[in-house]
PDB file of N, CA and C in Angstrom:
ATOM      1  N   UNK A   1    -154.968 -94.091 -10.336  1.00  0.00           N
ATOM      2  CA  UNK A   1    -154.708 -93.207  -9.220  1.00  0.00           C
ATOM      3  C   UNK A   1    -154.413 -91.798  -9.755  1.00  0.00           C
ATOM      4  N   UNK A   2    -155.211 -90.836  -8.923  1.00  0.00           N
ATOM      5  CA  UNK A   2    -154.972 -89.161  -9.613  1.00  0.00           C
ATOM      6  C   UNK A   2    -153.101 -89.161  -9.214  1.00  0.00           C
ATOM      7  N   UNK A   3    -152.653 -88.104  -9.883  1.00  0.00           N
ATOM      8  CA  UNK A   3    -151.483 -87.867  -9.096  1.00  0.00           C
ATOM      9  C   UNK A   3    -151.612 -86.583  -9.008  1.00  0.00           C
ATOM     10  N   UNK A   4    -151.213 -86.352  -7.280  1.00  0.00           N
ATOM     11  CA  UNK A   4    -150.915 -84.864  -7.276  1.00  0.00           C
ATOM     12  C   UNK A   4    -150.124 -84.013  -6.896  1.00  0.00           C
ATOM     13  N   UNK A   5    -149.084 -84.766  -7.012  1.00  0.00           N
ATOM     14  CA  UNK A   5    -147.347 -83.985  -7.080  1.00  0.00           C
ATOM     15  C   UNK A   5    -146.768 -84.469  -8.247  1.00  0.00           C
ATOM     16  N   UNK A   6    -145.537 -84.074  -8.471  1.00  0.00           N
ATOM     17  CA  UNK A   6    -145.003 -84.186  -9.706  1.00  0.00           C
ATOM     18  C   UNK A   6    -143.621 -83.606  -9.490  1.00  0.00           C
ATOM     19  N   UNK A   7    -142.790 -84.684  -8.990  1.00  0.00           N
ATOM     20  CA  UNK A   7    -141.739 -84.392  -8.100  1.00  0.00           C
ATOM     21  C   UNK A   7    -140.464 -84.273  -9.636  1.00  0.00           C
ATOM     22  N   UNK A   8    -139.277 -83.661  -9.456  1.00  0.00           N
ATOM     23  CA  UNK A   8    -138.051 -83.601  -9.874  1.00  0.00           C
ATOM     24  C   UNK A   8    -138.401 -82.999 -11.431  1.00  0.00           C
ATOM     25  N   UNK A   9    -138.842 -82.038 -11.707  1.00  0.00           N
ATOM     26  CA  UNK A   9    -139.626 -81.123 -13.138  1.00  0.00           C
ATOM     27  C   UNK A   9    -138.824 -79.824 -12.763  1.00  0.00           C
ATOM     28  N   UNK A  10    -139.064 -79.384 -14.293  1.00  0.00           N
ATOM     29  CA  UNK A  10    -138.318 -78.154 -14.260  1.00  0.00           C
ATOM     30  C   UNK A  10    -139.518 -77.197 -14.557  1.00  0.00           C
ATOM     31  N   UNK A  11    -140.347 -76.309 -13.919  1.00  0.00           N
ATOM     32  CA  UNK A  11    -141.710 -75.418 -14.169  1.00  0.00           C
ATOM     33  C   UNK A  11    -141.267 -74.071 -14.822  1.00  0.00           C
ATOM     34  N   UNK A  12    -142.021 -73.700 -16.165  1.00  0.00           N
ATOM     35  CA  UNK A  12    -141.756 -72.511 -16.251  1.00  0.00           C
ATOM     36  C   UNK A  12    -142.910 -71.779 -15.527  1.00  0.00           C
ATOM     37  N   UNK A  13    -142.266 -70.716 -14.327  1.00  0.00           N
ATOM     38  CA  UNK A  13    -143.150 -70.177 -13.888  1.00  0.00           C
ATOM     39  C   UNK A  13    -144.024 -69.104 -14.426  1.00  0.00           C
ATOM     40  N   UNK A  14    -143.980 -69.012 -16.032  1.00  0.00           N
ATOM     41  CA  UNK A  14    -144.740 -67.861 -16.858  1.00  0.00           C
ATOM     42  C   UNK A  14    -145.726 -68.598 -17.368  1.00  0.00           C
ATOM     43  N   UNK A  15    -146.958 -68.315 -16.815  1.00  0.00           N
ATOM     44  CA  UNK A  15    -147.992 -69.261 -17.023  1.00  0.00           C
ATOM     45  C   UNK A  15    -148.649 -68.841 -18.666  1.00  0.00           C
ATOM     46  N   UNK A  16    -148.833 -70.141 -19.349  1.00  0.00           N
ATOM     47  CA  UNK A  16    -149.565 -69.773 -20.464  1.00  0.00           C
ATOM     48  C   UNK A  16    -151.052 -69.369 -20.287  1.00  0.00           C
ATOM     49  N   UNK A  17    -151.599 -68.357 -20.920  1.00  0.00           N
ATOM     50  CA  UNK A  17    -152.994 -67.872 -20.761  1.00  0.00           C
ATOM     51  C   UNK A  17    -153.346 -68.294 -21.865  1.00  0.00           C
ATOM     52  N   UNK A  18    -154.846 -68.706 -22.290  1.00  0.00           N
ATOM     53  CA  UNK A  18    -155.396 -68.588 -23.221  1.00  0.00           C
ATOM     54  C   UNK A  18    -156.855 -68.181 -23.064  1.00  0.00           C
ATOM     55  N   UNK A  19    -157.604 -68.003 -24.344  1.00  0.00           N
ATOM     56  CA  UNK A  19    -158.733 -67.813 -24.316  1.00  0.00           C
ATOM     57  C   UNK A  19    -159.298 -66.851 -23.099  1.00  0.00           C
ATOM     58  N   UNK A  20    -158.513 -65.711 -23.434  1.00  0.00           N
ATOM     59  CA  UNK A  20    -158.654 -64.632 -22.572  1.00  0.00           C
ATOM     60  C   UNK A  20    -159.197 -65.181 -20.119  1.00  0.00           C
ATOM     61  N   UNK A  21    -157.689 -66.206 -20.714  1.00  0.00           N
ATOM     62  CA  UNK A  21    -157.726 -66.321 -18.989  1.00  0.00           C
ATOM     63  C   UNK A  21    -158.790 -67.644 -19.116  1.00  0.00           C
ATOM     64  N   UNK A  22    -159.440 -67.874 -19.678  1.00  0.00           N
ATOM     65  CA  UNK A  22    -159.851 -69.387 -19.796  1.00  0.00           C
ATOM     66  C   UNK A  22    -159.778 -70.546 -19.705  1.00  0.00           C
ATOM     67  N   UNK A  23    -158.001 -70.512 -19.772  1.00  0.00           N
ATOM     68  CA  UNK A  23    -157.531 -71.262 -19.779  1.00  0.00           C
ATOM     69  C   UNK A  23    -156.172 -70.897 -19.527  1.00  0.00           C
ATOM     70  N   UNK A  24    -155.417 -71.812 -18.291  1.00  0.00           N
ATOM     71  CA  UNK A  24    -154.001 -71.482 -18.056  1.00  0.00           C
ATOM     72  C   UNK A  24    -153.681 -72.599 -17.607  1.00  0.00           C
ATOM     73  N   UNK A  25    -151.926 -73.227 -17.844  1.00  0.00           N
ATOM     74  CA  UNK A  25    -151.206 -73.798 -17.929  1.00  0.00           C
ATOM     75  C   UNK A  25    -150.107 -73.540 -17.544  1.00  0.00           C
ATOM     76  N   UNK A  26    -148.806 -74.153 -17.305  1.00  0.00           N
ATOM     77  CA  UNK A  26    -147.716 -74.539 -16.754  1.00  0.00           C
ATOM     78  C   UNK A  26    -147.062 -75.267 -17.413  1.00  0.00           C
ATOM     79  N   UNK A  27    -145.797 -75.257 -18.280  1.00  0.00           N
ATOM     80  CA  UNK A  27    -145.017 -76.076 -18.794  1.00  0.00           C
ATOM     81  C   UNK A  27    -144.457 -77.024 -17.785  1.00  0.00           C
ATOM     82  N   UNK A  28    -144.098 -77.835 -17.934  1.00  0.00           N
ATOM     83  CA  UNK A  28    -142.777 -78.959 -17.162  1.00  0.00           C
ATOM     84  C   UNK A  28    -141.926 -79.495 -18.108  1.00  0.00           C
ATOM     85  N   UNK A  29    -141.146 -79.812 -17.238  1.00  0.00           N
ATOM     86  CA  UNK A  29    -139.989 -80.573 -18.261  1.00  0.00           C
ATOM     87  C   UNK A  29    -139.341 -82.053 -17.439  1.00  0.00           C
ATOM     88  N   UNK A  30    -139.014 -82.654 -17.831  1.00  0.00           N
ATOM     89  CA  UNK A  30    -138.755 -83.777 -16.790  1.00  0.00           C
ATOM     90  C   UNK A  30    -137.509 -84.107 -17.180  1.00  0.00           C
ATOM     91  N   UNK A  31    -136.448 -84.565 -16.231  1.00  0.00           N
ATOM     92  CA  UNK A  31    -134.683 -84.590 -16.638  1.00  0.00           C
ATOM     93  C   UNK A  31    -134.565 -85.406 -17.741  1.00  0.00           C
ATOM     94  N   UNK A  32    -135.347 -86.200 -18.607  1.00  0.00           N
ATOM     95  CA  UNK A  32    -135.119 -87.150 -19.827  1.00  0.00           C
ATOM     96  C   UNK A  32    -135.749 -86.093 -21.199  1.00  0.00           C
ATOM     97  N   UNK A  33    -136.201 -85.145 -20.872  1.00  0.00           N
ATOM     98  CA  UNK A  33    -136.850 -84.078 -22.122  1.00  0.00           C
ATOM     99  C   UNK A  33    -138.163 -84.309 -21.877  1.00  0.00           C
ATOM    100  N   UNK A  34    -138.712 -84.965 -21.318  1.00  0.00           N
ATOM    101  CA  UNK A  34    -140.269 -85.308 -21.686  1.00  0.00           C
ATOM    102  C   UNK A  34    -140.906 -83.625 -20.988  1.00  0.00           C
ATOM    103  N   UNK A  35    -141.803 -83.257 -22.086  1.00  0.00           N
ATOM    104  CA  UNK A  35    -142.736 -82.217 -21.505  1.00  0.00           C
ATOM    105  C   UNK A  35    -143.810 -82.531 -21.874  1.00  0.00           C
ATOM    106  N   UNK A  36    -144.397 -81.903 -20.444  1.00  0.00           N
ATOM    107  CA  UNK A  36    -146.132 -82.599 -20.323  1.00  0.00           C
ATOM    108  C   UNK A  36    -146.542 -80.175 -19.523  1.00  0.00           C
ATOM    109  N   UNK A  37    -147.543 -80.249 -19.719  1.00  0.00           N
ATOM    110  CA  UNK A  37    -148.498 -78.925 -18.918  1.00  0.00           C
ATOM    111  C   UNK A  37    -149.576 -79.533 -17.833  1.00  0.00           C
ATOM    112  N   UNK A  38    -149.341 -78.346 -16.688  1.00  0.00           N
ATOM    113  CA  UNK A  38    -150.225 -79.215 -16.193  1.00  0.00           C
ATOM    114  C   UNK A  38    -151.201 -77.465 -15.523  1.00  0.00           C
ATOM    115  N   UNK A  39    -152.752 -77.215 -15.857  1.00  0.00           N
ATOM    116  CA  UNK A  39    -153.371 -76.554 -15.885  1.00  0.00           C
ATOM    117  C   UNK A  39    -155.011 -77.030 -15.230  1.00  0.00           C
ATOM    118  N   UNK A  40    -156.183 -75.558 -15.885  1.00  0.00           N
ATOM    119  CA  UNK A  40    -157.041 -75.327 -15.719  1.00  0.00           C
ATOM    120  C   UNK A  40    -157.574 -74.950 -16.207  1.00  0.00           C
ATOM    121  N   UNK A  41    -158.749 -75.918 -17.110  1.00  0.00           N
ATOM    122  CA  UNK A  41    -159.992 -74.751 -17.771  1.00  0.00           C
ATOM    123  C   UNK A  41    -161.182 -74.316 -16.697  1.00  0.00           C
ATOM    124  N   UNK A  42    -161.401 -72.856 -16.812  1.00  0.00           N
ATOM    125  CA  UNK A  42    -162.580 -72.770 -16.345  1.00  0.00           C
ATOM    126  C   UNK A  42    -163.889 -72.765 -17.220  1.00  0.00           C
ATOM    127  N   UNK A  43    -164.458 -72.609 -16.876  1.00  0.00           N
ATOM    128  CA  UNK A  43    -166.182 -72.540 -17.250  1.00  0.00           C
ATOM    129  C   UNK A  43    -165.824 -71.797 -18.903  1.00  0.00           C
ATOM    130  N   UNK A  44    -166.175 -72.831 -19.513  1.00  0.00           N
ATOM    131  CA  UNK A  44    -166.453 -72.322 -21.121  1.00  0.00           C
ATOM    132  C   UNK A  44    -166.590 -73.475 -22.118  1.00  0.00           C
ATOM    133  N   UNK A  45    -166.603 -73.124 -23.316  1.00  0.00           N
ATOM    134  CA  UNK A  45    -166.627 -74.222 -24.549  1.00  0.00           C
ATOM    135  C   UNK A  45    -165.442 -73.723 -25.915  1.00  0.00           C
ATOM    136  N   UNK A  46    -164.671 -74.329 -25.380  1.00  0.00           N
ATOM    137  CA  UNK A  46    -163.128 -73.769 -26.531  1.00  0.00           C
ATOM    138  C   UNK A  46    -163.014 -75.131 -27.144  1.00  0.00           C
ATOM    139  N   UNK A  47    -162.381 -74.664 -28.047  1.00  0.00           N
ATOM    140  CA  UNK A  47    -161.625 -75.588 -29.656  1.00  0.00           C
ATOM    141  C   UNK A  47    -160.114 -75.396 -29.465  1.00  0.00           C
ATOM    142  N   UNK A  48    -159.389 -76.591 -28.902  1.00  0.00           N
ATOM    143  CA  UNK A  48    -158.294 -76.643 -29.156  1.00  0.00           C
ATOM    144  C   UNK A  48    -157.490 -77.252 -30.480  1.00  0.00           C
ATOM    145  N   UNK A  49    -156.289 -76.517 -30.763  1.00  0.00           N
ATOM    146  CA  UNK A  49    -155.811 -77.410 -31.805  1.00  0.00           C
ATOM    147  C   UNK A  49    -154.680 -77.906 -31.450  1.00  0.00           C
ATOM    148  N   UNK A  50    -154.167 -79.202 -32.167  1.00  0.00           N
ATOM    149  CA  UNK A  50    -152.617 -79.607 -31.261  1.00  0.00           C
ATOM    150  C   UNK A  50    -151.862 -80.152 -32.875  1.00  0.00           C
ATOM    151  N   UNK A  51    -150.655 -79.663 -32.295  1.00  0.00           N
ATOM    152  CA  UNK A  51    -149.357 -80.219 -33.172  1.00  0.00           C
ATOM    153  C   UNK A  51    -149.180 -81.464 -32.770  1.00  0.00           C
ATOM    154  N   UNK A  52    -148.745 -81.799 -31.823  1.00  0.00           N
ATOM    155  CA  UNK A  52    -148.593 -83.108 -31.070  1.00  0.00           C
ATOM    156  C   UNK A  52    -150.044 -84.000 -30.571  1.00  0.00           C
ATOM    157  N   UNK A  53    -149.586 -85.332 -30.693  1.00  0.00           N
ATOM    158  CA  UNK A  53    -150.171 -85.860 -29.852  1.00  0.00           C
ATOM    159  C   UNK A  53    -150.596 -85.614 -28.659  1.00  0.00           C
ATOM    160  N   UNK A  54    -151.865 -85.403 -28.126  1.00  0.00           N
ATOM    161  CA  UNK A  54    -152.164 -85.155 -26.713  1.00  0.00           C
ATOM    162  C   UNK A  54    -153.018 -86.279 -26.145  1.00  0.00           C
ATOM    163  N   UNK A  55    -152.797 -86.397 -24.335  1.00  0.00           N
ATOM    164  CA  UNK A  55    -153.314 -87.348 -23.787  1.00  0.00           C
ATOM    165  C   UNK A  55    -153.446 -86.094 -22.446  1.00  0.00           C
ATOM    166  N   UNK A  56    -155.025 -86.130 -22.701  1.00  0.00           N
ATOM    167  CA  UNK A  56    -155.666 -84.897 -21.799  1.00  0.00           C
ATOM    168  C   UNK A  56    -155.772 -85.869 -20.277  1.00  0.00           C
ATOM    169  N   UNK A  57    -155.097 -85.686 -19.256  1.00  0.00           N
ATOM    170  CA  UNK A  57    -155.564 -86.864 -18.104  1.00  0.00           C
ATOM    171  C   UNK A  57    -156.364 -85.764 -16.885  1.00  0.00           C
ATOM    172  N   UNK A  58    -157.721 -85.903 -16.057  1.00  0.00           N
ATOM    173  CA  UNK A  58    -158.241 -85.596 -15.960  1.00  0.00           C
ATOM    174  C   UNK A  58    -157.737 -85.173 -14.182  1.00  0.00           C
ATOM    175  N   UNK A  59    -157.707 -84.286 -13.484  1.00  0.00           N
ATOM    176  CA  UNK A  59    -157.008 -84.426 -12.185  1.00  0.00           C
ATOM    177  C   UNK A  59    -158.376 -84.182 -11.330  1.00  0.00           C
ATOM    178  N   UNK A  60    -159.055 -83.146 -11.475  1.00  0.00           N
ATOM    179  CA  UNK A  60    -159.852 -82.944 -10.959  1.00  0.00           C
ATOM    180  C   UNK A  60    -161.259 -81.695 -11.427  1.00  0.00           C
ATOM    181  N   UNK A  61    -162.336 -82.253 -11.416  1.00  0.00           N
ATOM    182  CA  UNK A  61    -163.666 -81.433 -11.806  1.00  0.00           C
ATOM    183  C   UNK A  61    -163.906 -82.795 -13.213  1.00  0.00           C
ATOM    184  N   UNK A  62    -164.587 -82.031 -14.072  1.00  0.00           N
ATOM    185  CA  UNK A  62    -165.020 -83.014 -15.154  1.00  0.00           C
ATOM    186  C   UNK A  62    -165.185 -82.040 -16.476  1.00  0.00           C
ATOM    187  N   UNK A  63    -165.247 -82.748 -17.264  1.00  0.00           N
ATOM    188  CA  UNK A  63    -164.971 -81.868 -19.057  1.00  0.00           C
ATOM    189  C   UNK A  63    -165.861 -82.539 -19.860  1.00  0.00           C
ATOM    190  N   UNK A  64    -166.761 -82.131 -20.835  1.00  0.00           N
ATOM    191  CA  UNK A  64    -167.395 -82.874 -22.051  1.00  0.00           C
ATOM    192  C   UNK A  64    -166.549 -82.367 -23.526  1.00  0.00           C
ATOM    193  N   UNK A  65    -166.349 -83.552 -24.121  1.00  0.00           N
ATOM    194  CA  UNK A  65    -165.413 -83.099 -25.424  1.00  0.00           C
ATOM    195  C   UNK A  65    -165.725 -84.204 -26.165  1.00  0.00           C
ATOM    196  N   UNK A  66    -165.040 -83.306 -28.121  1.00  0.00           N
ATOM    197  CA  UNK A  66    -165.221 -84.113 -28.800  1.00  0.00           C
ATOM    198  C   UNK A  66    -164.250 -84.180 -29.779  1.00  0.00           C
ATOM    199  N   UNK A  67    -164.241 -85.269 -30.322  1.00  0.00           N
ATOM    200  CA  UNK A  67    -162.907 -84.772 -31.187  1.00  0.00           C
ATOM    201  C   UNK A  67    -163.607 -84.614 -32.801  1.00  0.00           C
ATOM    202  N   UNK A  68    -161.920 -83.946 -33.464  1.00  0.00           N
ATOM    203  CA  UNK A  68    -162.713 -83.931 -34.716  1.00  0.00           C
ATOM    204  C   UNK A  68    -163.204 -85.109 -35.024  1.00  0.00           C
ATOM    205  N   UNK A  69    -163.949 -84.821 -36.314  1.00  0.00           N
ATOM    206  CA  UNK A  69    -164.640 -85.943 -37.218  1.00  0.00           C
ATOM    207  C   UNK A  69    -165.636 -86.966 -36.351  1.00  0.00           C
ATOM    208  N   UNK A  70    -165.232 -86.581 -35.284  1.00  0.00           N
ATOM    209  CA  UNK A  70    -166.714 -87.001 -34.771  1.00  0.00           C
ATOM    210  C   UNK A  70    -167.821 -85.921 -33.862  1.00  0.00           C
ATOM    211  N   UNK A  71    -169.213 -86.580 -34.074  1.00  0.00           N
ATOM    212  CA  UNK A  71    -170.165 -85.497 -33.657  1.00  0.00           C
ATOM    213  C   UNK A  71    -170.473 -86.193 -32.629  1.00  0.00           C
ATOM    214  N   UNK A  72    -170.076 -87.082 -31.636  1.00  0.00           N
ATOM    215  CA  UNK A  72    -170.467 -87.249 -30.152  1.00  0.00           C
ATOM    216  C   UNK A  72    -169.092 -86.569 -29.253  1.00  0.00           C
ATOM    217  N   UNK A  73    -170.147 -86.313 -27.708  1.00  0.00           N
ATOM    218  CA  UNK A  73    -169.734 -85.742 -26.803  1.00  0.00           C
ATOM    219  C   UNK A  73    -169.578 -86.542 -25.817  1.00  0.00           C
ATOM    220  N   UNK A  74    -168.299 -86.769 -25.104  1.00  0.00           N
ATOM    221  CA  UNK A  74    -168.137 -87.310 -24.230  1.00  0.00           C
ATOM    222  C   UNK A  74    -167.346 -86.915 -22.498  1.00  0.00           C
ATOM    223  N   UNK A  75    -168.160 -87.523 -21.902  1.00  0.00           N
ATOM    224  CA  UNK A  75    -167.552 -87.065 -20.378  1.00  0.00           C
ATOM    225  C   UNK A  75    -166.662 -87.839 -20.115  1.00  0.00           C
ATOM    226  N   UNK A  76    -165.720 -86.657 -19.271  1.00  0.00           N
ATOM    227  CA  UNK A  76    -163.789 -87.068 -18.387  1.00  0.00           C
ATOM    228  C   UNK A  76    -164.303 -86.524 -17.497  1.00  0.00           C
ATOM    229  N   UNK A  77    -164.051 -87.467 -16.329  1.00  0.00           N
ATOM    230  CA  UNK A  77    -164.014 -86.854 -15.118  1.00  0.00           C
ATOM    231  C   UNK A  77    -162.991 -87.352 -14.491  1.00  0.00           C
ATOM    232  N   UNK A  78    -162.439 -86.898 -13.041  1.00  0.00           N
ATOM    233  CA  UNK A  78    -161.220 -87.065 -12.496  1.00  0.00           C
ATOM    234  C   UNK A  78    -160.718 -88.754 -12.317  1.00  0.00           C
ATOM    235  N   UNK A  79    -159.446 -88.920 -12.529  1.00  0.00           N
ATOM    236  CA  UNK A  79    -159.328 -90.443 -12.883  1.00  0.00           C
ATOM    237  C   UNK A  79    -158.752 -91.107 -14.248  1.00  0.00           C
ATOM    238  N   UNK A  80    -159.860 -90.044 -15.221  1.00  0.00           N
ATOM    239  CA  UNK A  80    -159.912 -90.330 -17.135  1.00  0.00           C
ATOM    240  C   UNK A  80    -159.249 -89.888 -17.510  1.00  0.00           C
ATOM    241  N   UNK A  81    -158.654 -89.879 -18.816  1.00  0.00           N
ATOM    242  CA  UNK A  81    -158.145 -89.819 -19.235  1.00  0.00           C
ATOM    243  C   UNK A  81    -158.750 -89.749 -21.121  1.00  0.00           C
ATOM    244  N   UNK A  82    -157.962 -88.391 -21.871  1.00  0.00           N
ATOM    245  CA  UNK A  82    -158.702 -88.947 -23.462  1.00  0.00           C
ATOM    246  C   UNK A  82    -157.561 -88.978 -24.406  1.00  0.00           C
ATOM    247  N   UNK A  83    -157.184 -89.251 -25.701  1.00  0.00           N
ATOM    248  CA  UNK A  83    -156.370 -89.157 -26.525  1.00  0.00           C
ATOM    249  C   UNK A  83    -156.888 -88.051 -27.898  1.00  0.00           C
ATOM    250  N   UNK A  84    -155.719 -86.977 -28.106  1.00  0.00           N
ATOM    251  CA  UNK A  84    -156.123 -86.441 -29.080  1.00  0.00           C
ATOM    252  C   UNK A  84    -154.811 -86.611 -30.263  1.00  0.00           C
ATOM    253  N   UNK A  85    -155.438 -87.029 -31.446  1.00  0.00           N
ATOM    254  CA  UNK A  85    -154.507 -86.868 -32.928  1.00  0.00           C
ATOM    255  C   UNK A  85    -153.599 -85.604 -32.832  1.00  0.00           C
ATOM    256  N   UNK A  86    -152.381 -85.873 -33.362  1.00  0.00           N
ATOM    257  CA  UNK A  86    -151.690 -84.980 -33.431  1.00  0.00           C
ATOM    258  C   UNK A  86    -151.934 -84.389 -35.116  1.00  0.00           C
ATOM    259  N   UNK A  87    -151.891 -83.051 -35.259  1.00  0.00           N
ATOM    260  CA  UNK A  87    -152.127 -82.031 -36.536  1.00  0.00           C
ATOM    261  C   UNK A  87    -154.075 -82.275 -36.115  1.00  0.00           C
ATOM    262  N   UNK A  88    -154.400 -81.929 -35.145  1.00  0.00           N
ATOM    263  CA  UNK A  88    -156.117 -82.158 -35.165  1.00  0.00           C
ATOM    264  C   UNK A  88    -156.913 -81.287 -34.241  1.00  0.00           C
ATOM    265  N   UNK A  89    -157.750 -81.418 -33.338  1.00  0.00           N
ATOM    266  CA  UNK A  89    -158.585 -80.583 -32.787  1.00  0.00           C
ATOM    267  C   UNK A  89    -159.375 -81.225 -31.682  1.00  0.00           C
ATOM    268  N   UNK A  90    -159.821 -80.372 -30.569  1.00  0.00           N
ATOM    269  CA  UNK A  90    -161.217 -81.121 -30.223  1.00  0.00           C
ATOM    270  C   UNK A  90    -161.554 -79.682 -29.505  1.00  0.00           C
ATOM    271  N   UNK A  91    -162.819 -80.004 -29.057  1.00  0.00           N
ATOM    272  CA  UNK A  91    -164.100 -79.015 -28.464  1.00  0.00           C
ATOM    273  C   UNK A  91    -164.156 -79.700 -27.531  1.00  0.00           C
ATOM    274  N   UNK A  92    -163.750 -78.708 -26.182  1.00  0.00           N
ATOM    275  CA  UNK A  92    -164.304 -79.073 -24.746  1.00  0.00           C
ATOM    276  C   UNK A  92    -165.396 -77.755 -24.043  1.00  0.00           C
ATOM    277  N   UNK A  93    -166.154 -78.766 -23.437  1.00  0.00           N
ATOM    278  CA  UNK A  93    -166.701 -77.880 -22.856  1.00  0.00           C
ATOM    279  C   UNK A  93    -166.832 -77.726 -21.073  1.00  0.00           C
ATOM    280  N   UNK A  94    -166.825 -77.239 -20.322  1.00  0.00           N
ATOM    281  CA  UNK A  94    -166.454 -77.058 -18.870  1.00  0.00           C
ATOM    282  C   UNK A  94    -167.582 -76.176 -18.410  1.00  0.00           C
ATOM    283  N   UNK A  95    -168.556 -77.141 -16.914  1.00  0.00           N
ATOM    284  CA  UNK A  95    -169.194 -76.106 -16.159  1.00  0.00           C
ATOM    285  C   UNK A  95    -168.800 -75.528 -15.259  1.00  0.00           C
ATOM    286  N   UNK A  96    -167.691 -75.754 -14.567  1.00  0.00           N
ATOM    287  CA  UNK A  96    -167.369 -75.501 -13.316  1.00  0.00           C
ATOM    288  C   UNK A  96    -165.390 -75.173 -13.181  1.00  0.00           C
ATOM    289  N   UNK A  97    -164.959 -76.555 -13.460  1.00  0.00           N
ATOM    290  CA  UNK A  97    -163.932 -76.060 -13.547  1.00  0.00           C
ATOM    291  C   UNK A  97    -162.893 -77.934 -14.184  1.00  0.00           C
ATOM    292  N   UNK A  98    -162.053 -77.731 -14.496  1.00  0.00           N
ATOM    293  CA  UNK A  98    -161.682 -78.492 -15.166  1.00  0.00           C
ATOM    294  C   UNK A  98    -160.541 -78.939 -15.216  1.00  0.00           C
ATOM    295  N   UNK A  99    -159.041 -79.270 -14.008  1.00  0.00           N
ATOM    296  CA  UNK A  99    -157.913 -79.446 -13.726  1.00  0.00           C
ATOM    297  C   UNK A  99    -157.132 -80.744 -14.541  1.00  0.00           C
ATOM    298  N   UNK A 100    -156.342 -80.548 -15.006  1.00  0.00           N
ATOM    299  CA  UNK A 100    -155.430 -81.402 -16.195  1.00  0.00           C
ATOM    300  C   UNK A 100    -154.577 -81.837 -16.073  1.00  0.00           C
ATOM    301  N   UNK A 101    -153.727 -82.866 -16.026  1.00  0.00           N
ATOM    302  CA  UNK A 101    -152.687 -82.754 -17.387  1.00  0.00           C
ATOM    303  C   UNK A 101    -152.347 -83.031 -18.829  1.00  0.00           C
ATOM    304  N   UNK A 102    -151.656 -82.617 -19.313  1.00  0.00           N
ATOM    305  CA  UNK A 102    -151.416 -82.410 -21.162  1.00  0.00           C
ATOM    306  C   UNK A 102    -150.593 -83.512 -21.027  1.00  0.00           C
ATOM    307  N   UNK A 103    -150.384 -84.540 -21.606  1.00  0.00           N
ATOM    308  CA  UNK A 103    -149.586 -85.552 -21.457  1.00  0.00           C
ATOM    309  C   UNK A 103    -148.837 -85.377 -23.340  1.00  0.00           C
ATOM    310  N   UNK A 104    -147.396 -84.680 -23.728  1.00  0.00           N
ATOM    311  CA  UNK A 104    -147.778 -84.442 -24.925  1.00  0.00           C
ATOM    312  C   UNK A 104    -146.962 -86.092 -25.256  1.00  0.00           C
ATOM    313  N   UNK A 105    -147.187 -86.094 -26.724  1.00  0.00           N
ATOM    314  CA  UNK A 105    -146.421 -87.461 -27.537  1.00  0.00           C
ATOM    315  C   UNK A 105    -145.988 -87.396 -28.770  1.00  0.00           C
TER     316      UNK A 105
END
């Protein structure tokens, strides 16, 4: 099931930009410490890198990505969900538009 509230969070309302507006995000915080972002890529092909564990969950539109060390591309669409290595990378690419959450670990 998508979820699309996200009740009792603490939001920083200073949105992270990246990739010149490409990409923007929203911290949360949840009363036990857990922080997760919850954002939007638009239309492009960026290389993220992560410290943490990430679990990209898909809210709405669809994404093709890959992670390192591997050379296939795969589709998330709303519903999915992917896992990325923490100290690692992946390449997404977005036609339209691409709604998230960062699930970190």
């Amino acid at each position: 099931m998508i979820q699309e509230t996200i009740n009792n969070v603490a939001v920083k309302t200073k949105a992270n930009v990246f990739f010149d507006g490409k990409c923007i995000s929203h911290a949360i915080t949840f009363a036990d410490g857990t922080k997760k972002s919850v954002g939007v890529v638009l239309k492009a092909s960026l290389t993220f890198n992560t410290d943490a564990a990430e679990i990209m969950e898909c809210v709405s539109g669809e994404c093709t990505y890959k992670l390192t060390g591997s050379n296939e591309w795969l589709k998330s669409v709303a519903g999915e969900s992917f896992s990325v290595p923490a100290k690692s990378s992946f390449d997404i690419k977005v036609d339209n538009e691409y709604h998230y959450i960062c699930h970190f670990g």
